[in-house]
C-alpha atoms as a PDB file:
ATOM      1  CA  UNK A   1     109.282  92.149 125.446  1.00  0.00           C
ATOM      2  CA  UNK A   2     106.435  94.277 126.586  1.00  0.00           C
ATOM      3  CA  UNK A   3     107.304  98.010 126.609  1.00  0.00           C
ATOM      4  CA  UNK A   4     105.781 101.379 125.634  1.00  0.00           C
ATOM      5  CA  UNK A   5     106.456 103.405 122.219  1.00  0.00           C
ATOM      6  CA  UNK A   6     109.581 105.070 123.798  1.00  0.00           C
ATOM      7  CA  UNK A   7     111.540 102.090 123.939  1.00  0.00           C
ATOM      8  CA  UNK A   8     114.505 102.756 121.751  1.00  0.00           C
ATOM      9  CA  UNK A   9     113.822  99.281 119.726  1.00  0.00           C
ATOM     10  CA  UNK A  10     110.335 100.350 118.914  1.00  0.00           C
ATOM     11  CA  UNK A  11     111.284 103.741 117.799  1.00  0.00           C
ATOM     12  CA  UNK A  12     114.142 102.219 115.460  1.00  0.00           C
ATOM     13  CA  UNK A  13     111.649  99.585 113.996  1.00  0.00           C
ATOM     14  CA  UNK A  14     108.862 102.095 113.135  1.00  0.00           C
ATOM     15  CA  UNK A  15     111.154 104.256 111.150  1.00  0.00           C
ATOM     16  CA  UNK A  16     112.652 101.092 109.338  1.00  0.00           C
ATOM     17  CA  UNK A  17     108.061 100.594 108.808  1.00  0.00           C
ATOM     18  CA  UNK A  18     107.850 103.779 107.448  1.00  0.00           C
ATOM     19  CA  UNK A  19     111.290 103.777 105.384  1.00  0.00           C
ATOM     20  CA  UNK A  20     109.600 100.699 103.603  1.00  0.00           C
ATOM     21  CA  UNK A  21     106.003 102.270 103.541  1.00  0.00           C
ATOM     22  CA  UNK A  22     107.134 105.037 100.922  1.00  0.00           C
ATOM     23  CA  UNK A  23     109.480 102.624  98.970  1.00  0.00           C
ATOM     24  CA  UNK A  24     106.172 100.856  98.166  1.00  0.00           C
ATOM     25  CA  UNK A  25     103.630 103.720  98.267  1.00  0.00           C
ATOM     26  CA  UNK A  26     105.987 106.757  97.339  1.00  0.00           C
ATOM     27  CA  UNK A  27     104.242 110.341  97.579  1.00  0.00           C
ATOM     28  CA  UNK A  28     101.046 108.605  98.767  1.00  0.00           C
ATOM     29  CA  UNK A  29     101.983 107.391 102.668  1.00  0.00           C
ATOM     30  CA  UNK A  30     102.922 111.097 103.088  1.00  0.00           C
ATOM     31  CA  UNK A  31      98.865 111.227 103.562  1.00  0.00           C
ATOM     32  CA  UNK A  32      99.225 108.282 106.447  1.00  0.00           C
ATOM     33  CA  UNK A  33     101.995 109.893 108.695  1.00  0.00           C
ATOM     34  CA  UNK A  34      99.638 111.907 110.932  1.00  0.00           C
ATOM     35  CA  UNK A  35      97.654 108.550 111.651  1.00  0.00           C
ATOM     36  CA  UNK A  36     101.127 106.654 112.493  1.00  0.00           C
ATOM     37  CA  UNK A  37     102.984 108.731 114.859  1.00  0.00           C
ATOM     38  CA  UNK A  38     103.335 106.846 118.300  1.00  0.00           C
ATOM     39  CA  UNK A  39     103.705 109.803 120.916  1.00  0.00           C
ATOM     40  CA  UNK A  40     102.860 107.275 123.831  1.00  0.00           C
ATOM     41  CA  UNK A  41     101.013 103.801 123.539  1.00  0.00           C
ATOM     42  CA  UNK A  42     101.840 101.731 126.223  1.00  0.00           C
ATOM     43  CA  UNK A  43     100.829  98.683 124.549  1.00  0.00           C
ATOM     44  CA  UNK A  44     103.881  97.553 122.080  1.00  0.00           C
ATOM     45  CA  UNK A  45     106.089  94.020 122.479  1.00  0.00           C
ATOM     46  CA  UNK A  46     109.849  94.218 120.633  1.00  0.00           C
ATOM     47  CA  UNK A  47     111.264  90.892 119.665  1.00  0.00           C
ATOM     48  CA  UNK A  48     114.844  91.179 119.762  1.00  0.00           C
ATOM     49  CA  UNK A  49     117.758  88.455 118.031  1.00  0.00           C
ATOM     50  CA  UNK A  50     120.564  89.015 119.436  1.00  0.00           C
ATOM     51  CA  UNK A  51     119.954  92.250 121.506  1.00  0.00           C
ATOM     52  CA  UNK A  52     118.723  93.927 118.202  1.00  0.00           C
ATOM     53  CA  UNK A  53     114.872  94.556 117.700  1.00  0.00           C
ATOM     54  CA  UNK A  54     114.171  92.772 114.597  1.00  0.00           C
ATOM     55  CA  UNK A  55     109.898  92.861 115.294  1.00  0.00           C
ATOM     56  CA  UNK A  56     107.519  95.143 116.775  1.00  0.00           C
ATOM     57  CA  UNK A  57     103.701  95.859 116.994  1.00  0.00           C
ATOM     58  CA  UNK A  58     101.126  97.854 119.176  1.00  0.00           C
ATOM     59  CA  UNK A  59      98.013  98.474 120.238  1.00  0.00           C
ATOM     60  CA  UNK A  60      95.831 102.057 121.532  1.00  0.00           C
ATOM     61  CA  UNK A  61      91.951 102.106 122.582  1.00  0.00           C
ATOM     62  CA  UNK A  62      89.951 102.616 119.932  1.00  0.00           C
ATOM     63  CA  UNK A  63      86.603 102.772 121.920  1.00  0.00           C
ATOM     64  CA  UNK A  64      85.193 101.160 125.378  1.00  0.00           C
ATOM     65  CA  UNK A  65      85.077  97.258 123.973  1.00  0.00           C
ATOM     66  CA  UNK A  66      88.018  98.395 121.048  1.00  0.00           C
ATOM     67  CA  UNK A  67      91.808  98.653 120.540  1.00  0.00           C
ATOM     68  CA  UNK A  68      93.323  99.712 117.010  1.00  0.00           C
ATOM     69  CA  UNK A  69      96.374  97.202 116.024  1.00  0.00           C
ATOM     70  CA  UNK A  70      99.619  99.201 115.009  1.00  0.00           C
ATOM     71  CA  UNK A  71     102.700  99.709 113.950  1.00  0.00           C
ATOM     72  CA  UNK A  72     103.210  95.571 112.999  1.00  0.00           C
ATOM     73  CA  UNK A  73     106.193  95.299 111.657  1.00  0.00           C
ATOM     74  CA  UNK A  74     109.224  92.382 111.422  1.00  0.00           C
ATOM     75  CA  UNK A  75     112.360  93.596 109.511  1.00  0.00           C
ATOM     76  CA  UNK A  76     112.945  91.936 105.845  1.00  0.00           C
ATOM     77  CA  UNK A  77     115.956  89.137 106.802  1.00  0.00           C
ATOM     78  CA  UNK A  78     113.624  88.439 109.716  1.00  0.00           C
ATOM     79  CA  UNK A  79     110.620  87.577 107.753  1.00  0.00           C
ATOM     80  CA  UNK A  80     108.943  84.153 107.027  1.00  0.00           C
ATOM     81  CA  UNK A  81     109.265  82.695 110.257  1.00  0.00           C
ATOM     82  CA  UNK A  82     105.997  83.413 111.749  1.00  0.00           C
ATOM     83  CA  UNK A  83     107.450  86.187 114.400  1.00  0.00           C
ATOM     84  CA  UNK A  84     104.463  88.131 112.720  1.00  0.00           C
ATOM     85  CA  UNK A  85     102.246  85.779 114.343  1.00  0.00           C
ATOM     86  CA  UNK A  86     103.366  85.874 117.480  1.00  0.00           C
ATOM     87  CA  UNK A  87     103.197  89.773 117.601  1.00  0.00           C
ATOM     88  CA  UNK A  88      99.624  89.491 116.559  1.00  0.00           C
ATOM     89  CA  UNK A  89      98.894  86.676 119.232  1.00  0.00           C
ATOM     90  CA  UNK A  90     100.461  88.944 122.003  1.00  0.00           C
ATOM     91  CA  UNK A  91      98.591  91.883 121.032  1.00  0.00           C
ATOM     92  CA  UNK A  92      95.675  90.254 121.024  1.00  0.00           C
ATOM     93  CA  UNK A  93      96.220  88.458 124.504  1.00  0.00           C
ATOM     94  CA  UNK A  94      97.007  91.652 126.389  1.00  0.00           C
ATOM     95  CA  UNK A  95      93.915  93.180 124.425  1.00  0.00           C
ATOM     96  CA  UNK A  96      91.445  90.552 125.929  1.00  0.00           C
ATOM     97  CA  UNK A  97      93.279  90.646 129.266  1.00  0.00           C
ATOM     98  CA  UNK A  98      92.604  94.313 129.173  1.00  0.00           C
ATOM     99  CA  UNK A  99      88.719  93.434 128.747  1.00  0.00           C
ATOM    100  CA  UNK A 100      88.174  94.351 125.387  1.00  0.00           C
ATOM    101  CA  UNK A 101      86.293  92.567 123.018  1.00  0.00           C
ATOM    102  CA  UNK A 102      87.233  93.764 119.350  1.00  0.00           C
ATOM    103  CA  UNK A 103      90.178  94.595 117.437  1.00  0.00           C
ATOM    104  CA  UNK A 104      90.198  96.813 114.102  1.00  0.00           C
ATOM    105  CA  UNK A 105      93.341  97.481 112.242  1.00  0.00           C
ATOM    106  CA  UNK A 106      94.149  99.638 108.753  1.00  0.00           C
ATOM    107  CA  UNK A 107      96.903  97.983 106.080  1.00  0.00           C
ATOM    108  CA  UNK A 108      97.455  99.018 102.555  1.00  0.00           C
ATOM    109  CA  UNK A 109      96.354  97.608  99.132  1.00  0.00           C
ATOM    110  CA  UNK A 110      99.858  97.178  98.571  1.00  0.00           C
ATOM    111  CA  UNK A 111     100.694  94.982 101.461  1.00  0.00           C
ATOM    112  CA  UNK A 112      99.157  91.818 100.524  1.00  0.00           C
ATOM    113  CA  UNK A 113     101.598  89.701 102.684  1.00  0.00           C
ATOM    114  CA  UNK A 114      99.960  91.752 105.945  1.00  0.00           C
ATOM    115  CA  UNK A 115      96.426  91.388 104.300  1.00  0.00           C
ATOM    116  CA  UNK A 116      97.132  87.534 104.086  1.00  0.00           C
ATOM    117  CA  UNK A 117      98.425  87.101 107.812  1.00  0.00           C
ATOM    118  CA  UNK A 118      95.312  88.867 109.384  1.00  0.00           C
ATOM    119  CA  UNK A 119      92.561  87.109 107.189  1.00  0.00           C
ATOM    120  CA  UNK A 120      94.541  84.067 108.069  1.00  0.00           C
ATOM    121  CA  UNK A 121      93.914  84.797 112.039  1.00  0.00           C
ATOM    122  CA  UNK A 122      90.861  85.461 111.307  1.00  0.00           C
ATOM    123  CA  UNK A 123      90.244  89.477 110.932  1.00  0.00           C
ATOM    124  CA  UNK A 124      87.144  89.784 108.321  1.00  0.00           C
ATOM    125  CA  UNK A 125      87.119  93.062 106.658  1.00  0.00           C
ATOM    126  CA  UNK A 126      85.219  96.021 107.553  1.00  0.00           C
ATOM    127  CA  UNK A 127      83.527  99.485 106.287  1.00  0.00           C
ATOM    128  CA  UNK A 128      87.055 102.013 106.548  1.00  0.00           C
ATOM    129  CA  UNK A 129      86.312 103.611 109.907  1.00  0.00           C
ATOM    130  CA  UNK A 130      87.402 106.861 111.023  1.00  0.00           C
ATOM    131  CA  UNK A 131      90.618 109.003 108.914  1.00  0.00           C
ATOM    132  CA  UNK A 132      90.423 106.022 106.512  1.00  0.00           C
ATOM    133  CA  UNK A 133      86.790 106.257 105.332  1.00  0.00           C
ATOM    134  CA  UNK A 134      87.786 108.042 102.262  1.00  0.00           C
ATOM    135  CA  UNK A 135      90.526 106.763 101.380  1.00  0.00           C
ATOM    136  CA  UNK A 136      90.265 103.586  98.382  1.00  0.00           C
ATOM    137  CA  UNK A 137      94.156 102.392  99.635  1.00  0.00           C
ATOM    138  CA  UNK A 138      93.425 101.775 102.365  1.00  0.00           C
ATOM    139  CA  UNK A 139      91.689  98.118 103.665  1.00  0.00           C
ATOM    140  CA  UNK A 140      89.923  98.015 107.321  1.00  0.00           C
ATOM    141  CA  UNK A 141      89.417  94.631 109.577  1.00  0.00           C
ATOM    142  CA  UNK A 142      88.127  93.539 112.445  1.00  0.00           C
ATOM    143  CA  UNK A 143      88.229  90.687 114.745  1.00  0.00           C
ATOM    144  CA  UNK A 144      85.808  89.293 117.657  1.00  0.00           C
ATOM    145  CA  UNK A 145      88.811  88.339 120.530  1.00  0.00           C
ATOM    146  CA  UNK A 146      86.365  86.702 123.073  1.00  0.00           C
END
């Protein structure tokens, strides 16, 4: 379902993200929670199961031809059954729709099953761009969408 970061679903889903963020990063993702808030984005899809959001991702402009991929996320009994994938391909739909060419996105070292999915759909990675340049955790990618 296409929605905006208010929908209860997506708000529920990003807490469960960041509840699993610091179980694998610990005092660390503290340094990422300025760079994942989601006042308003008006670019998210929810899958739900059974009325219940069990998947969730987003996307905000980045720059005129850009959008920055966020906020990906499919809860752990919910996992290996490609719902992932069709978050991504949605994202990236609306993003071309919307006219824009490129799509970056930040993941952690420690999140190799993320890292796998977008090199799989064929995000290359990239120079850390913007709060991330710094920062040796964190791994930057890019993908052409036309």
């Amino acid at each position: 379902m296409k929605t905006n970061s208010q929908n209860p679903g997506f708000i529920k889903l990003t807490q469960m993200l960041d509840d699993e963020l610091k179980e694998r990063y610990g005092e660390l993702q503290k340094q990422y929670d300025k760079y994942n808030r989601t006042y308003y984005i008006k670019d998210v899809f929810v899958v739900y199961k059974a009325k219940e959001p069990i998947a969730c991702g987003a996307f905000k402009r980045y720059d005129s031809e850009t959008v920055e991929l966020k906020r990906i996320f499919v809860t752990k009994e919910n996992r290996g059954q490609h719902i992932s994938e069709l978050i991504l391909m949605e994202l990236e739909g609306l993003a071309k729709y919307d006219g824009y060419k490129y799509a970056v996105l930040e993941t952690g070292r420690k999140q190799p099953e993320a890292i796998g999915l977008y090199k799989n759909h064929g995000y290359s990675e990239i120079e850390n761009y913007g709060p991330y340049v710094h920062n040796d955790n964190s791994i930057c990618m890019r993908k052409n969408l036309y």
